[in-house]
C-alpha atoms as a PDB file:
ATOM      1  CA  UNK A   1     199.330 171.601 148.465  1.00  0.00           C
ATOM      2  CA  UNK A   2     201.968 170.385 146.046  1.00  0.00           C
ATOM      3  CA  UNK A   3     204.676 171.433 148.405  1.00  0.00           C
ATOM      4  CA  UNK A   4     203.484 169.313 151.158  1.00  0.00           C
ATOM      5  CA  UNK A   5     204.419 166.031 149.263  1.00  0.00           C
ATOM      6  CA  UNK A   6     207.485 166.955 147.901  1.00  0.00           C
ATOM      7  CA  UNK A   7     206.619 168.008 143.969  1.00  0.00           C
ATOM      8  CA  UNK A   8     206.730 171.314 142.209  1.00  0.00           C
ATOM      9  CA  UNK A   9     203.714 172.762 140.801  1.00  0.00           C
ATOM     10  CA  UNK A  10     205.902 173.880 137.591  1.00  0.00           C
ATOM     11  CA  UNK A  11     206.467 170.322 135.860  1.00  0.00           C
ATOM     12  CA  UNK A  12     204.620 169.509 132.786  1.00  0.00           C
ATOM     13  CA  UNK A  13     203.546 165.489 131.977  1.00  0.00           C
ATOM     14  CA  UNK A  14     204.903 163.992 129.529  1.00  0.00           C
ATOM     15  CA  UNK A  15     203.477 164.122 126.075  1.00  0.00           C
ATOM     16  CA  UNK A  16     204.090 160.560 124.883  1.00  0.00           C
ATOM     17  CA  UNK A  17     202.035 159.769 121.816  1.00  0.00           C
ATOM     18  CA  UNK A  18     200.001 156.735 122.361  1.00  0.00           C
ATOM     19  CA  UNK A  19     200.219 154.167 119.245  1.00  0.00           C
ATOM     20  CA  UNK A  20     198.423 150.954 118.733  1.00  0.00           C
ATOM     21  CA  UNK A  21     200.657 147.901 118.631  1.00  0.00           C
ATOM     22  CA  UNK A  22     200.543 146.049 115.049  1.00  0.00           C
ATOM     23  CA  UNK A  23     198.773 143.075 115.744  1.00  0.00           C
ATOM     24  CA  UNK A  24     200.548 140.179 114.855  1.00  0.00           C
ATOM     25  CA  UNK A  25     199.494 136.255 114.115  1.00  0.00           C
ATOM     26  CA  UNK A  26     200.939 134.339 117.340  1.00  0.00           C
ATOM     27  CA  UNK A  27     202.271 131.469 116.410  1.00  0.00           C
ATOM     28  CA  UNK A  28     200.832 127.986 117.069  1.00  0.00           C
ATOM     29  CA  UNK A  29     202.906 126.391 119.614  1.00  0.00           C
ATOM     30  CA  UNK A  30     202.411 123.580 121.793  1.00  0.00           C
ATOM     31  CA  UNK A  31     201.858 119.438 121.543  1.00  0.00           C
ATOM     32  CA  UNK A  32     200.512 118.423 118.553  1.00  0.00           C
ATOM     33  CA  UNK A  33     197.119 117.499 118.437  1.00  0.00           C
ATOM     34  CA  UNK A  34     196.662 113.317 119.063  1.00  0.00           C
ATOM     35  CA  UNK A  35     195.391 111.227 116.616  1.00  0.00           C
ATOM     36  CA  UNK A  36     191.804 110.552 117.165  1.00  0.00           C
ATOM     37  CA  UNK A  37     191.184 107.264 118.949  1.00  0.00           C
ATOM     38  CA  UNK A  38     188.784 104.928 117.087  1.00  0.00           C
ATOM     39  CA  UNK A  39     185.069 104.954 118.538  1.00  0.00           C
ATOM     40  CA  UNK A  40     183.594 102.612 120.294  1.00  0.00           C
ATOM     41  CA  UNK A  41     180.563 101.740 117.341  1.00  0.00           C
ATOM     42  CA  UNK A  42     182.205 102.570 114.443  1.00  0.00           C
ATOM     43  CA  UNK A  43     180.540 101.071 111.239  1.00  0.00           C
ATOM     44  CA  UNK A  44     178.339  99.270 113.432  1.00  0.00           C
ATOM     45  CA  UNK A  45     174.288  99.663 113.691  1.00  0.00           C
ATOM     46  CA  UNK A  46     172.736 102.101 115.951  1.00  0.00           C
ATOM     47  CA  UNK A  47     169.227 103.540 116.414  1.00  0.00           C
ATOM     48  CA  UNK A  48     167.646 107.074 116.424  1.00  0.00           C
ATOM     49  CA  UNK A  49     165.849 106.758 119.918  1.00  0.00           C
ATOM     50  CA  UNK A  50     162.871 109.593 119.118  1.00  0.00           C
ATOM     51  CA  UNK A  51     161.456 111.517 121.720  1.00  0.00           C
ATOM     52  CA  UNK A  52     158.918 114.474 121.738  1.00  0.00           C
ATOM     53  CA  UNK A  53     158.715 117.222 124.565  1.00  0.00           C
ATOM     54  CA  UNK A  54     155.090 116.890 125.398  1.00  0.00           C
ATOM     55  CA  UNK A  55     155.746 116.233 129.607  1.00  0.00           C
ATOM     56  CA  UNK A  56     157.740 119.193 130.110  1.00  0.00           C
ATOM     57  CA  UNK A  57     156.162 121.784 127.861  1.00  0.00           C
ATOM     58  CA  UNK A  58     152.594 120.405 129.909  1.00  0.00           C
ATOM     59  CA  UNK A  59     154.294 121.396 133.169  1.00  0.00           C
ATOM     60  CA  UNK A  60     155.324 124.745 131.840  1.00  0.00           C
ATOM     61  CA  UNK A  61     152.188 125.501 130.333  1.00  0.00           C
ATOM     62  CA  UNK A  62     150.648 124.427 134.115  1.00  0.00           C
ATOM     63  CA  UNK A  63     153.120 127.471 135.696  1.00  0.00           C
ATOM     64  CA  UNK A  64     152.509 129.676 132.992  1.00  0.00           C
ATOM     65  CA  UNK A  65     148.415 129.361 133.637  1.00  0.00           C
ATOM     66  CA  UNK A  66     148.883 129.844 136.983  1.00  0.00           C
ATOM     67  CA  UNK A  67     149.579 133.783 137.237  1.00  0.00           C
ATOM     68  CA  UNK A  68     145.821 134.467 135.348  1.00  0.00           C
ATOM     69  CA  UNK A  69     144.138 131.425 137.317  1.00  0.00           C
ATOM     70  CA  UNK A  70     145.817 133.415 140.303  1.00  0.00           C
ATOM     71  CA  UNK A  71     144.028 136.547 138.758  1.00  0.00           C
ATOM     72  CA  UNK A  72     140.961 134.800 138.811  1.00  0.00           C
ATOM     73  CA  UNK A  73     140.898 133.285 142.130  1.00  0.00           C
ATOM     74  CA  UNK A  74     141.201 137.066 143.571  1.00  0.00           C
ATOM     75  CA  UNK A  75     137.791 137.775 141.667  1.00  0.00           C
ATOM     76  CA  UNK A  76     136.103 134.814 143.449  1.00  0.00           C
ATOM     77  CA  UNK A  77     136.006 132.593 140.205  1.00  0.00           C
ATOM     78  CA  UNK A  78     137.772 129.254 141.283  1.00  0.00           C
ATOM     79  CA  UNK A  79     136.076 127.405 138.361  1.00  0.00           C
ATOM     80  CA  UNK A  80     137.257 129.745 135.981  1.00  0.00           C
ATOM     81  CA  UNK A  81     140.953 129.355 137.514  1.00  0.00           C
ATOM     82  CA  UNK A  82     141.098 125.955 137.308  1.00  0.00           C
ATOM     83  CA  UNK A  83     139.821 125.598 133.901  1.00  0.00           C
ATOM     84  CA  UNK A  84     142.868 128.167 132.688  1.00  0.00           C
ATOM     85  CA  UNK A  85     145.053 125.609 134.417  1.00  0.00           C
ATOM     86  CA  UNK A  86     143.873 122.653 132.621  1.00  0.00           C
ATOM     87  CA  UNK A  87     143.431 124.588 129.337  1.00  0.00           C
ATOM     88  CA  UNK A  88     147.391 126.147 129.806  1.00  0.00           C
ATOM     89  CA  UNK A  89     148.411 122.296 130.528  1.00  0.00           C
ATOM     90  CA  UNK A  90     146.850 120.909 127.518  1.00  0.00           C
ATOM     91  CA  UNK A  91     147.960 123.431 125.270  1.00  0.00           C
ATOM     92  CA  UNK A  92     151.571 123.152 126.202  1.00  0.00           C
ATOM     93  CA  UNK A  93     151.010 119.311 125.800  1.00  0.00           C
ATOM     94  CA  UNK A  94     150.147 119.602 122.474  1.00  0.00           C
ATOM     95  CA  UNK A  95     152.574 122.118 121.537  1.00  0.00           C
ATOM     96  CA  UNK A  96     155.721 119.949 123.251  1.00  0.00           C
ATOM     97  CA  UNK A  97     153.744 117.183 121.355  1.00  0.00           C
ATOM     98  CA  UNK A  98     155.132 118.482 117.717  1.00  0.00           C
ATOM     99  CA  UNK A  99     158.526 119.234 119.036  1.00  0.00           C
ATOM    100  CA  UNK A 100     161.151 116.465 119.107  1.00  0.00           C
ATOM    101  CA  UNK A 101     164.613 115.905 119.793  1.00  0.00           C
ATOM    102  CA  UNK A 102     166.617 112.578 119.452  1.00  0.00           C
ATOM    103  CA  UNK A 103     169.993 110.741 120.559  1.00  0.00           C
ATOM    104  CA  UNK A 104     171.904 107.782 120.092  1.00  0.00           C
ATOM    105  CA  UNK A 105     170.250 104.087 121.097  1.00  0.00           C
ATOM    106  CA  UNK A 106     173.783 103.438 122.124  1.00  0.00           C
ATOM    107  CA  UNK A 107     173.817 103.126 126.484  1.00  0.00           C
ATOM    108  CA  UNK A 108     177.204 104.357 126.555  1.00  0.00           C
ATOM    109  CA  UNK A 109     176.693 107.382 123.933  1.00  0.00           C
ATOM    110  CA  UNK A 110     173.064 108.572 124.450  1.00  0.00           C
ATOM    111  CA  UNK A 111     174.477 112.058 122.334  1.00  0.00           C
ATOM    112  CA  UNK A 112     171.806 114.022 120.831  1.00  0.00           C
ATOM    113  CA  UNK A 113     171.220 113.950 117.080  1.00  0.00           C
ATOM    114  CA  UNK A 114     169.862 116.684 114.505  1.00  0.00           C
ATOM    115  CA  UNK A 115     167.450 115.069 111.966  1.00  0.00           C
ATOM    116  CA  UNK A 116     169.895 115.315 109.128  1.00  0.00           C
ATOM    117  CA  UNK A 117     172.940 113.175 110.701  1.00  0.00           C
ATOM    118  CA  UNK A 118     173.681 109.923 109.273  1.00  0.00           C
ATOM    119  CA  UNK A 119     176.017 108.406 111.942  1.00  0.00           C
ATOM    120  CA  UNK A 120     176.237 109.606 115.265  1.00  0.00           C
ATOM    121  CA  UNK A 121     179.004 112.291 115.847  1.00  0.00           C
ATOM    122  CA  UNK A 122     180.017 110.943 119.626  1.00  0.00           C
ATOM    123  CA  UNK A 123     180.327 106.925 118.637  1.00  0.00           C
ATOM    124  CA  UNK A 124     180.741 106.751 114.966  1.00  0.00           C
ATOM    125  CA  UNK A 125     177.565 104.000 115.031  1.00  0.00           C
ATOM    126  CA  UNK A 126     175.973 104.194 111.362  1.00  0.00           C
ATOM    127  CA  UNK A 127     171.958 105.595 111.987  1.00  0.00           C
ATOM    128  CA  UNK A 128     169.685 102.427 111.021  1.00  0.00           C
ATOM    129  CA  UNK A 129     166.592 103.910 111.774  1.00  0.00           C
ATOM    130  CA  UNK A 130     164.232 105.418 113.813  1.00  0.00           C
ATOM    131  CA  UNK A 131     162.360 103.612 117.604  1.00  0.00           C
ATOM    132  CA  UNK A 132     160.602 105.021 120.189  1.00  0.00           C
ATOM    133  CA  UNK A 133     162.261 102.593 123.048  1.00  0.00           C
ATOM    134  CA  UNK A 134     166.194 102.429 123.030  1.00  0.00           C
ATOM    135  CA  UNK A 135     165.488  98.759 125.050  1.00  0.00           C
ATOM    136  CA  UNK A 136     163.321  97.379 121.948  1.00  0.00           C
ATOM    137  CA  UNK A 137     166.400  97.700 119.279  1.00  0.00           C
ATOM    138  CA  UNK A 138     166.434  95.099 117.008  1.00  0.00           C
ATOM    139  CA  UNK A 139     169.974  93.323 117.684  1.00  0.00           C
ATOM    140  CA  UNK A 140     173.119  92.233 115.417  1.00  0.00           C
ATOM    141  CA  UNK A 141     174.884  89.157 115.443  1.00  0.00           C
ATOM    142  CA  UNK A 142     177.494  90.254 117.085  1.00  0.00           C
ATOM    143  CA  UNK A 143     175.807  93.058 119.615  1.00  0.00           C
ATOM    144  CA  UNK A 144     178.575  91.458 122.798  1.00  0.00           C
ATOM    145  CA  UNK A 145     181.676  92.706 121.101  1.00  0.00           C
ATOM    146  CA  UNK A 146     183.953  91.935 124.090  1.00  0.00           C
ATOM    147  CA  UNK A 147     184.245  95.552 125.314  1.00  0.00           C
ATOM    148  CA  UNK A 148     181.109  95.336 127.631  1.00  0.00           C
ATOM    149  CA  UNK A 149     178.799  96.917 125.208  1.00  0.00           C
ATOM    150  CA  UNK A 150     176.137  94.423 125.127  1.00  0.00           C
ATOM    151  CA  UNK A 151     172.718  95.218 124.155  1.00  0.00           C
ATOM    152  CA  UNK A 152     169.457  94.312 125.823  1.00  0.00           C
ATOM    153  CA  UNK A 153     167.471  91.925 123.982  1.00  0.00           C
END
């Protein structure tokens, strides 16, 4: 079968030892990273806008008590499958109740924030405190800096 394309059945591969290549450190080339451009808050006040996940984890806990309320519908208890509903629902309301996550009162940030952060890693606005409506922030004297980041009152 080796004669039909042309090679010789009497050749031996070749025996080339396969080493690994040294790895070496590749050089950094390229622009040079640009200064960082000033943000837009810097040193001024902004707000920890505080919200808690109590909608959402309600919804899920609605799917989620669906598949045994489905379960019990196919046993003819309908009052027991909509009670599993409501109870799933109200349990992932409270549970999305005790878990929070906040961001940045700022309209043109809005970046989340861990609990520990002191000014806000996106704007550079110093953390003042803590409100539940980013539209109630108390305002500074000089909240209309000129760069269209004027605050509701």
């Amino acid at each position: 079968m080796l004669a039909e394309f042309g090679a010789s059945g009497g050749h031996k591969p070749l025996a080339v030892p396969l080493a690994p290549m040294p790895l070496a450190p590749m050089p950094l080339e390229g622009p040079a990273p640009e200064p960082e451009t000033p943000r837009w808050t810097e040193g001024r006040r902004v707000w920890r806008v505080r919200r808690d996940k109590g909608v959402s984890r309600a919804f899920l806990g609605m799917i989620v008590g669906t598949a045994p309320a489905a379960l019990a519908m196919g046993h003819k208890q309908t009052e027991l499958a909509f009670l599993l509903i409501g109870v799933f629902t109200a349990l992932g309301w409270s549970i999305g109740k005790r878990q929070r996550w906040d961001y940045c009162s700022d309209p043109d940030c809005s970046a989340d924030l861990a609990p520990s952060l002191l000014t806000c890693p996106k704007c550079g606005g110093t953390i003042s405190g803590e409100i539940s409506d980013p539209s109630k922030r108390p305002l500074d004297d000089d909240d209309d800096d000129g760069a269209g980041h004027a605050y509701p009152n």
